[in-house]
C-alpha atoms as a PDB file:
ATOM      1  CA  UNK A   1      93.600  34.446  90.279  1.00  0.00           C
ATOM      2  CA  UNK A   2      93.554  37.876  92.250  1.00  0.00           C
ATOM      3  CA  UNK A   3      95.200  37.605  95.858  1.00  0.00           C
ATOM      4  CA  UNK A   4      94.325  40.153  98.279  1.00  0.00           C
ATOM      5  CA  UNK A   5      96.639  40.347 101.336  1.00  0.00           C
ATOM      6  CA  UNK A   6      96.738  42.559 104.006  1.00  0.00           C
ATOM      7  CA  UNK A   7      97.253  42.237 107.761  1.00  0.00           C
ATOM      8  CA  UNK A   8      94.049  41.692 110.005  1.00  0.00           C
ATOM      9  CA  UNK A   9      91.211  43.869 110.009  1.00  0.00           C
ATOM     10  CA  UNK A  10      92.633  45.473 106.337  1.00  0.00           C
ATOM     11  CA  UNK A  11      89.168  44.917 104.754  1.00  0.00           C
ATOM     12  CA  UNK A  12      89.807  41.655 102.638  1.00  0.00           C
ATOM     13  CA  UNK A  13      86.956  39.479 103.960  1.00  0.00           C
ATOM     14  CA  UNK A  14      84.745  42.810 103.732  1.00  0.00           C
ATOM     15  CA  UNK A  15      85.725  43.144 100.339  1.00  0.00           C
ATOM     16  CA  UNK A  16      84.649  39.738  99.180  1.00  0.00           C
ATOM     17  CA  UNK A  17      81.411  40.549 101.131  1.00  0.00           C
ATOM     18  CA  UNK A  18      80.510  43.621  99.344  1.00  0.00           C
ATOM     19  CA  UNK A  19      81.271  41.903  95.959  1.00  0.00           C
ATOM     20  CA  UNK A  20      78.605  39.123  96.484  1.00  0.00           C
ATOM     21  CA  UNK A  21      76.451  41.569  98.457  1.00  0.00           C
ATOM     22  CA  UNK A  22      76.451  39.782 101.888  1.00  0.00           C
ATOM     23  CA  UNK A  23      77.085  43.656 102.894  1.00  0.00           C
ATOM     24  CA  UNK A  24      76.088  46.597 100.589  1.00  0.00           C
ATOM     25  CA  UNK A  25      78.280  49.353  99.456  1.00  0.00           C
ATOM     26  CA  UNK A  26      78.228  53.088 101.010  1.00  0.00           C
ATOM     27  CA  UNK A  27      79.353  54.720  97.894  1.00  0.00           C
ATOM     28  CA  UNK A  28      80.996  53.988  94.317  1.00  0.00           C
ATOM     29  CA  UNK A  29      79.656  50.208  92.537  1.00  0.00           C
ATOM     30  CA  UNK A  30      81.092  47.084  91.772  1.00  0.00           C
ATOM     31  CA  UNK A  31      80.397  45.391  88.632  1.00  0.00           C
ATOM     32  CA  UNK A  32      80.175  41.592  88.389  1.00  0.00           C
ATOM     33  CA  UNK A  33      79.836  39.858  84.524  1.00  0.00           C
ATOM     34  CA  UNK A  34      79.736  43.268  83.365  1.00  0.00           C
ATOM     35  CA  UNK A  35      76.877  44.456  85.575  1.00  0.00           C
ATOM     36  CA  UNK A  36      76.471  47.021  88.334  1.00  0.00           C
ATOM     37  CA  UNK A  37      75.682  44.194  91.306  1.00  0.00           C
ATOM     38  CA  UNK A  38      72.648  46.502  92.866  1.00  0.00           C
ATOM     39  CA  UNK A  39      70.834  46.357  89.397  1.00  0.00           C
ATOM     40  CA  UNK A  40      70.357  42.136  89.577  1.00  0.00           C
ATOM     41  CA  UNK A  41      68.561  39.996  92.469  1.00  0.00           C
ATOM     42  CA  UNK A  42      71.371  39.356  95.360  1.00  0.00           C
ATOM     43  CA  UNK A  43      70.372  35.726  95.489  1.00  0.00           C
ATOM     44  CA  UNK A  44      70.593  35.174  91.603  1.00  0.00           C
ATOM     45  CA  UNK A  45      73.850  37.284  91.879  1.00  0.00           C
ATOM     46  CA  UNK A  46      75.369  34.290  94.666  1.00  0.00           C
ATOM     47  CA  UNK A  47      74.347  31.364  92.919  1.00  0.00           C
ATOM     48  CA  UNK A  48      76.574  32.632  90.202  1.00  0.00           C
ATOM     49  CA  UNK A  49      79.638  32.820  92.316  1.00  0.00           C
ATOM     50  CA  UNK A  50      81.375  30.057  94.179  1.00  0.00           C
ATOM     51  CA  UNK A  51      82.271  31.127  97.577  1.00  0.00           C
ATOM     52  CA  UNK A  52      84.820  28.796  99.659  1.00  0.00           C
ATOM     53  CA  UNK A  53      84.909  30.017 103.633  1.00  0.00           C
ATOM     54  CA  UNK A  54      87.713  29.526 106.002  1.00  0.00           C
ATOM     55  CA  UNK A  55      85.261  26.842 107.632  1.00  0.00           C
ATOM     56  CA  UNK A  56      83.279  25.466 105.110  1.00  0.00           C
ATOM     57  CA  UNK A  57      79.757  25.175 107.110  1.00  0.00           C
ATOM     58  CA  UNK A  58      79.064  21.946 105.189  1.00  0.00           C
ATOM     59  CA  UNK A  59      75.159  20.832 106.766  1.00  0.00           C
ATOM     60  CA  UNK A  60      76.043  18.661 109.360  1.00  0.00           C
ATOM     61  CA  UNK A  61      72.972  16.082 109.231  1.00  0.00           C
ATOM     62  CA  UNK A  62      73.223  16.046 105.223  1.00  0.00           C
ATOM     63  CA  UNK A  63      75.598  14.039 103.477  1.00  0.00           C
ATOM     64  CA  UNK A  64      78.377  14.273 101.215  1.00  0.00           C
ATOM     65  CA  UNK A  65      76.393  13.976  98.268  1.00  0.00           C
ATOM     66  CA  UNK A  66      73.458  15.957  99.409  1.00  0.00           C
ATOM     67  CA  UNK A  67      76.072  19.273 100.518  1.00  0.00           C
ATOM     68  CA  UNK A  68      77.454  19.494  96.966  1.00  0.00           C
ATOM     69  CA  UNK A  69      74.175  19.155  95.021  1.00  0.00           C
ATOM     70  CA  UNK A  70      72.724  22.069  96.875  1.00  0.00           C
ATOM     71  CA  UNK A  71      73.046  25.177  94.299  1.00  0.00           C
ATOM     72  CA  UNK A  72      71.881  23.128  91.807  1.00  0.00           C
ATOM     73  CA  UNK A  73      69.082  21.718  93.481  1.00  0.00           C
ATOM     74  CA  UNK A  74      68.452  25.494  94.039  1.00  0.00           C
ATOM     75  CA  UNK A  75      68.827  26.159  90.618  1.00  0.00           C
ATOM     76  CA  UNK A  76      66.326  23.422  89.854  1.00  0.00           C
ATOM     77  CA  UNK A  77      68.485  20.741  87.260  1.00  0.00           C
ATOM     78  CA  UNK A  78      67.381  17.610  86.715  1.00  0.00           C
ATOM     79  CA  UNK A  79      68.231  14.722  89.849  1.00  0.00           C
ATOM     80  CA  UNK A  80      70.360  12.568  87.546  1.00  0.00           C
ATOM     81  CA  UNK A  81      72.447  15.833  86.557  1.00  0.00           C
ATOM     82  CA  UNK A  82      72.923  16.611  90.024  1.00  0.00           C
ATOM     83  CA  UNK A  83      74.423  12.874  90.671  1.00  0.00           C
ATOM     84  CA  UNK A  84      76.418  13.304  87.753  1.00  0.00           C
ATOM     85  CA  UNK A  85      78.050  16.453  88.692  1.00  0.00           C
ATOM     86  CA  UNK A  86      78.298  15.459  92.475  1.00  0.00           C
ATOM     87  CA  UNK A  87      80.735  12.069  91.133  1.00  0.00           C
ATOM     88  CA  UNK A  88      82.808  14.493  88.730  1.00  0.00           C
ATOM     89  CA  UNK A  89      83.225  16.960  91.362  1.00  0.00           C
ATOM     90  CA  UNK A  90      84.394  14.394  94.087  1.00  0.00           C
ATOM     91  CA  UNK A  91      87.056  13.207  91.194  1.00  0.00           C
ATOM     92  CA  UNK A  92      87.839  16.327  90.903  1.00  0.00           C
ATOM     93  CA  UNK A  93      89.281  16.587  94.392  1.00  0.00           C
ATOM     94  CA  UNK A  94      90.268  13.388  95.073  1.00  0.00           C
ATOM     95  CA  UNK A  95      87.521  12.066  96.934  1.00  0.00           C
ATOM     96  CA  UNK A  96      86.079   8.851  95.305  1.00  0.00           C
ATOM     97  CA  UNK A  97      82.476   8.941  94.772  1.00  0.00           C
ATOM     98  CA  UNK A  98      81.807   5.366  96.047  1.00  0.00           C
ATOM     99  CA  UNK A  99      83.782   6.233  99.469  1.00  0.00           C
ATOM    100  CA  UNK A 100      82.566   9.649 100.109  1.00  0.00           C
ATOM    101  CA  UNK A 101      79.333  10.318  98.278  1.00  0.00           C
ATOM    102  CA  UNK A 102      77.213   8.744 101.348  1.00  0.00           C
ATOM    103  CA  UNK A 103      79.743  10.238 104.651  1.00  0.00           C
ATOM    104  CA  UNK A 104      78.637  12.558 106.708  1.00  0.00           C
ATOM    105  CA  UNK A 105      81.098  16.278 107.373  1.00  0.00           C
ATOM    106  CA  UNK A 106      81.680  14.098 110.752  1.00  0.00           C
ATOM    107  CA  UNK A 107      83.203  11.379 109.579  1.00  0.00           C
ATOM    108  CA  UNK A 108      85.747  13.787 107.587  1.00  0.00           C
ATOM    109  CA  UNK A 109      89.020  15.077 108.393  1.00  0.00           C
ATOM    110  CA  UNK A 110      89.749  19.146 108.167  1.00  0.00           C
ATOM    111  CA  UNK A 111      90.954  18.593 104.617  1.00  0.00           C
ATOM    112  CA  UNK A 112      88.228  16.476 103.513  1.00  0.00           C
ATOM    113  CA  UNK A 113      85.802  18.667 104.500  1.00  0.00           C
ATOM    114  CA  UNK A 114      87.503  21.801 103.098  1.00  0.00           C
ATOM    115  CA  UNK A 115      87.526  19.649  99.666  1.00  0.00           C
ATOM    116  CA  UNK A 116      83.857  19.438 100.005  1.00  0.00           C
ATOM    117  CA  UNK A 117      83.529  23.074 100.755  1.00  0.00           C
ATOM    118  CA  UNK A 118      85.303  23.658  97.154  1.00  0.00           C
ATOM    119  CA  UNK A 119      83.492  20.597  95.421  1.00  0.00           C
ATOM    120  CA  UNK A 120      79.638  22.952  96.552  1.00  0.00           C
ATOM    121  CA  UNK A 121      80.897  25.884  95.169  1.00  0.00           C
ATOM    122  CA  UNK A 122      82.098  24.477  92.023  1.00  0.00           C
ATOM    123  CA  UNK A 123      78.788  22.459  91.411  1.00  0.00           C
ATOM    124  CA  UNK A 124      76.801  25.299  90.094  1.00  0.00           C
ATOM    125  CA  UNK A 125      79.997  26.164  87.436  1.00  0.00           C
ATOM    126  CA  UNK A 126      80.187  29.386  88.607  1.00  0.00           C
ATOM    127  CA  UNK A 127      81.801  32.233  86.494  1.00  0.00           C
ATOM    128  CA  UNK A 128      83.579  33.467  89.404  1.00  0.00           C
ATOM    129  CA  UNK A 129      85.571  31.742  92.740  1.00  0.00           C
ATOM    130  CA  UNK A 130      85.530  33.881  96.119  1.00  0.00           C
ATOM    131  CA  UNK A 131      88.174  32.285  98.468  1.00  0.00           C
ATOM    132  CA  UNK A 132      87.538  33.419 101.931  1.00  0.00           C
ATOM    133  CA  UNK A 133      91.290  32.302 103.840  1.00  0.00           C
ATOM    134  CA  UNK A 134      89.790  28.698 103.172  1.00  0.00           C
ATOM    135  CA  UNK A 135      92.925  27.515 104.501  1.00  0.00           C
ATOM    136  CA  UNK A 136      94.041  28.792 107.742  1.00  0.00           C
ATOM    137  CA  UNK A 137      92.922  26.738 110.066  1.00  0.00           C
ATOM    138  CA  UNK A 138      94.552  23.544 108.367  1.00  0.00           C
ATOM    139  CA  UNK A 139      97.889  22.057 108.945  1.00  0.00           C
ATOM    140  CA  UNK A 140     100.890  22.898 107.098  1.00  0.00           C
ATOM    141  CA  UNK A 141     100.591  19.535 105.071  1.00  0.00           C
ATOM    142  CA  UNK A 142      96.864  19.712 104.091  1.00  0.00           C
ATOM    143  CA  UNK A 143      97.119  23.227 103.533  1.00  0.00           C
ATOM    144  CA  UNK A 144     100.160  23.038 101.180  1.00  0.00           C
ATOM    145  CA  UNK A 145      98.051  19.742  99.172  1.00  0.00           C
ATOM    146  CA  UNK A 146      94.942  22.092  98.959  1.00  0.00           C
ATOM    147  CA  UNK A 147      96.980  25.239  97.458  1.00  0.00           C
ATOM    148  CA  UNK A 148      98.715  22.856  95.117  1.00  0.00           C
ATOM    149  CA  UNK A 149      94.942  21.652  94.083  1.00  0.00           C
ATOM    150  CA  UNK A 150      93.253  25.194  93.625  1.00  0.00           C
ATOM    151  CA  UNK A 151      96.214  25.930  91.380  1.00  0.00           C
ATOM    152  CA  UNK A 152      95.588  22.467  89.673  1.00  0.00           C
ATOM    153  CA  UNK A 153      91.866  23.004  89.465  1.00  0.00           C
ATOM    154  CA  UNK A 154      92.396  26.423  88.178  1.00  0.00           C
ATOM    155  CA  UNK A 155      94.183  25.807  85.103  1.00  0.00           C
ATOM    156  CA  UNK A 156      91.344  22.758  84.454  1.00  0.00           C
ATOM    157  CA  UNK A 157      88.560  24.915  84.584  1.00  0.00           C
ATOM    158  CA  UNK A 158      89.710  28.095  83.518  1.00  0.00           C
ATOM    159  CA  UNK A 159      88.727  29.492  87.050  1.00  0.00           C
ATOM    160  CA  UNK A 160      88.147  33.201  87.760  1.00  0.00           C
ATOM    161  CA  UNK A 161      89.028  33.560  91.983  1.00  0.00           C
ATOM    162  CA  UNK A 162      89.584  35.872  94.389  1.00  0.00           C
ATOM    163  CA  UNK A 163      91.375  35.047  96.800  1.00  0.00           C
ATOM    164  CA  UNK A 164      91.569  36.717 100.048  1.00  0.00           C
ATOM    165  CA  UNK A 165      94.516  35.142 102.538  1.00  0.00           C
ATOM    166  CA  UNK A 166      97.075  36.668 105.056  1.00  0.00           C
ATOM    167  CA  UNK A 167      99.993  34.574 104.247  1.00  0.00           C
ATOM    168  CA  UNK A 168     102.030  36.508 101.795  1.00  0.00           C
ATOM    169  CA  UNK A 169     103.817  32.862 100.527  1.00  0.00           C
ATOM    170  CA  UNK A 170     100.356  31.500  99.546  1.00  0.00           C
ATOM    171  CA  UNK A 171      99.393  34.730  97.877  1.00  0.00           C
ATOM    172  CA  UNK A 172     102.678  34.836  95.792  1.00  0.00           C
ATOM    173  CA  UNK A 173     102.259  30.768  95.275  1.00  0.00           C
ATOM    174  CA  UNK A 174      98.423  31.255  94.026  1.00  0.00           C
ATOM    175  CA  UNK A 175      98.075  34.627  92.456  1.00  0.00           C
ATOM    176  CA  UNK A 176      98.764  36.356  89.192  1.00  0.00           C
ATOM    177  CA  UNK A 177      98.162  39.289  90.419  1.00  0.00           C
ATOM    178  CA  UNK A 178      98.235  40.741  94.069  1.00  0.00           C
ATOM    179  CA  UNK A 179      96.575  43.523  95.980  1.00  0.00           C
ATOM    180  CA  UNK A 180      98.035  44.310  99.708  1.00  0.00           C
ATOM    181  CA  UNK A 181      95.848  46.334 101.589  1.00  0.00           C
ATOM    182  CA  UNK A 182      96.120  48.524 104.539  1.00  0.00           C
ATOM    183  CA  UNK A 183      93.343  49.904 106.684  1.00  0.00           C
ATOM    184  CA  UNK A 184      90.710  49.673 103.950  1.00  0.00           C
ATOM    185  CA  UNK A 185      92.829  51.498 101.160  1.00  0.00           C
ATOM    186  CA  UNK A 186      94.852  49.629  98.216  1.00  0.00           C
ATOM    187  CA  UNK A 187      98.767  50.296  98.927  1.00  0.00           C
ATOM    188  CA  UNK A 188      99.973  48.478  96.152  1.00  0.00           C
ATOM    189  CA  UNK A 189      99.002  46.055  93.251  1.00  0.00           C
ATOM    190  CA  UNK A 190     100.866  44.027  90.398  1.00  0.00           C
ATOM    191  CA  UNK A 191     102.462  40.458  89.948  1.00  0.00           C
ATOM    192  CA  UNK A 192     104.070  38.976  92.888  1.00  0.00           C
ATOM    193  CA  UNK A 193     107.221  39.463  90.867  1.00  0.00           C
ATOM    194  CA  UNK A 194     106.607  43.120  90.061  1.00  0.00           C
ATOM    195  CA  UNK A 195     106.164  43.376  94.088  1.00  0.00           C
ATOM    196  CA  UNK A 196     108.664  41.560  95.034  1.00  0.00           C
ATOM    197  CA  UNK A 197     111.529  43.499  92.971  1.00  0.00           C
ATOM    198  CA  UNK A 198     109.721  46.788  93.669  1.00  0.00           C
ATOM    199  CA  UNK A 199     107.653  46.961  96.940  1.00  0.00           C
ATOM    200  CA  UNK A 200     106.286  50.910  96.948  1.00  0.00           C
ATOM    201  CA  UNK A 201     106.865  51.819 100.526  1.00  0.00           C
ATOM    202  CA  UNK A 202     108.187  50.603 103.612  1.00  0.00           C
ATOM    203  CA  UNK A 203     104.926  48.981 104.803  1.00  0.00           C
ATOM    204  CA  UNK A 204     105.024  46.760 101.353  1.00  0.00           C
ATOM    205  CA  UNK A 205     108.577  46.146 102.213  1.00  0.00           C
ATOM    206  CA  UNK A 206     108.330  44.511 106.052  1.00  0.00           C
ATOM    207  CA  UNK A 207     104.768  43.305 105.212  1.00  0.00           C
ATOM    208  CA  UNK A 208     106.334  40.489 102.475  1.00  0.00           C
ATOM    209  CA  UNK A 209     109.423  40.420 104.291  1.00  0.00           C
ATOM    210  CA  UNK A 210     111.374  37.455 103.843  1.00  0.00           C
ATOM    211  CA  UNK A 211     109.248  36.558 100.158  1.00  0.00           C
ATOM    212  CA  UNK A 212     111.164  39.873  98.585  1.00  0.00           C
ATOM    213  CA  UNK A 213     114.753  38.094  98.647  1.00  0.00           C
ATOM    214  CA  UNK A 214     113.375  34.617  97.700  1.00  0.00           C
END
């Protein structure tokens, strides 16, 4: 998991954008399972990678159910697959099937639906996880529950993320490695404990405040 930090208007969510080509590069390339992104379809490119927004923009007049089977369904698999991996999915994240399958986003709490939002962009089994600051907008207590489950979830599947946040403790918490950014340029990179003991400059150094002494 790769934690990109950076005060507002850095470039982390425009980072994330360029990578899954909601916005095209100016210059350079990025390369995505080995591939220069321009050189495959954009759409083809997405369904490959999970992306989990700060709200998750779950269809509000479709179900549960219905939300999480979407890239599939896309991807045209077989109805009873789709069922199948809707009811492992809503395990996955603590959702019972037979309570949650038939809800509407409505009838769910912040957390609940943010679950969802994680359970659609693992249905496709992507290869990688973008995390858009998924969970700013939650309370402390559902916030902390849905950090401790990404880091749960991604040690079960082996998950590749990216995860873009500005809250230094949940980068450090989530990430094996960390990027802090500062007005579009990379100031530093490494382990949260190689930052920690060593931040490069003075911005590094106020920027993590309190998380270098702890």
């Amino acid at each position: 998991m790769l934690c990109i930090i950076g005060a507002s208007g850095s470039g982390k969510s425009t980072l994330l954008r360029l990578i899954n080509r909601m916005y095209e590069v100016d210059s350079g390339q990025i390369a995505v399972f080995d591939q220069n992104i321009k050189n495959s379809s954009s759409t083809l490119l997405r369904r490959k990678i999970g992306y989990v927004l700060q709200q998750p923009g779950l269809f509000p007049h479709w179900t549960v159910g219905k939300n999480i089977g979407l890239v599939p369904r896309l991807n045209n698999q077989p109805e009873s697959v789709i069922e199948s991996r809707v009811d492992e999915l809503l395990n996955l994240v603590h959702m019972p099937p037979n309570i949650y399958r038939n809800r509407y986003p409505a009838e769910l709490s912040g957390g609940q639906q943010q679950r969802v939002g994680i359970a659609r962009a693992l249905a496709a089994k992507p290869q990688l996880m973008l995390f858009d600051e998924p969970f700013s907008a939650l309370d402390p207590i559902t916030r902390a529950e849905l950090q401790s489950e990404v880091k749960n979830l991604k040690v079960k599947l082996n998950l590749t993320g990216i995860f873009v946040t500005h809250d230094v403790r949940e980068a450090f918490a989530l990430g094996d490695k960390i990027i802090i950014l500062n007005e579009g340029k990379v100031v530093q990179t490494g382990t949260p404990d190689e930052i920690k003991a060593n931040p490069k400059n003075e911005y590094v150094r106020q920027f993590i405040g309190d998380e270098a002494d702890a």
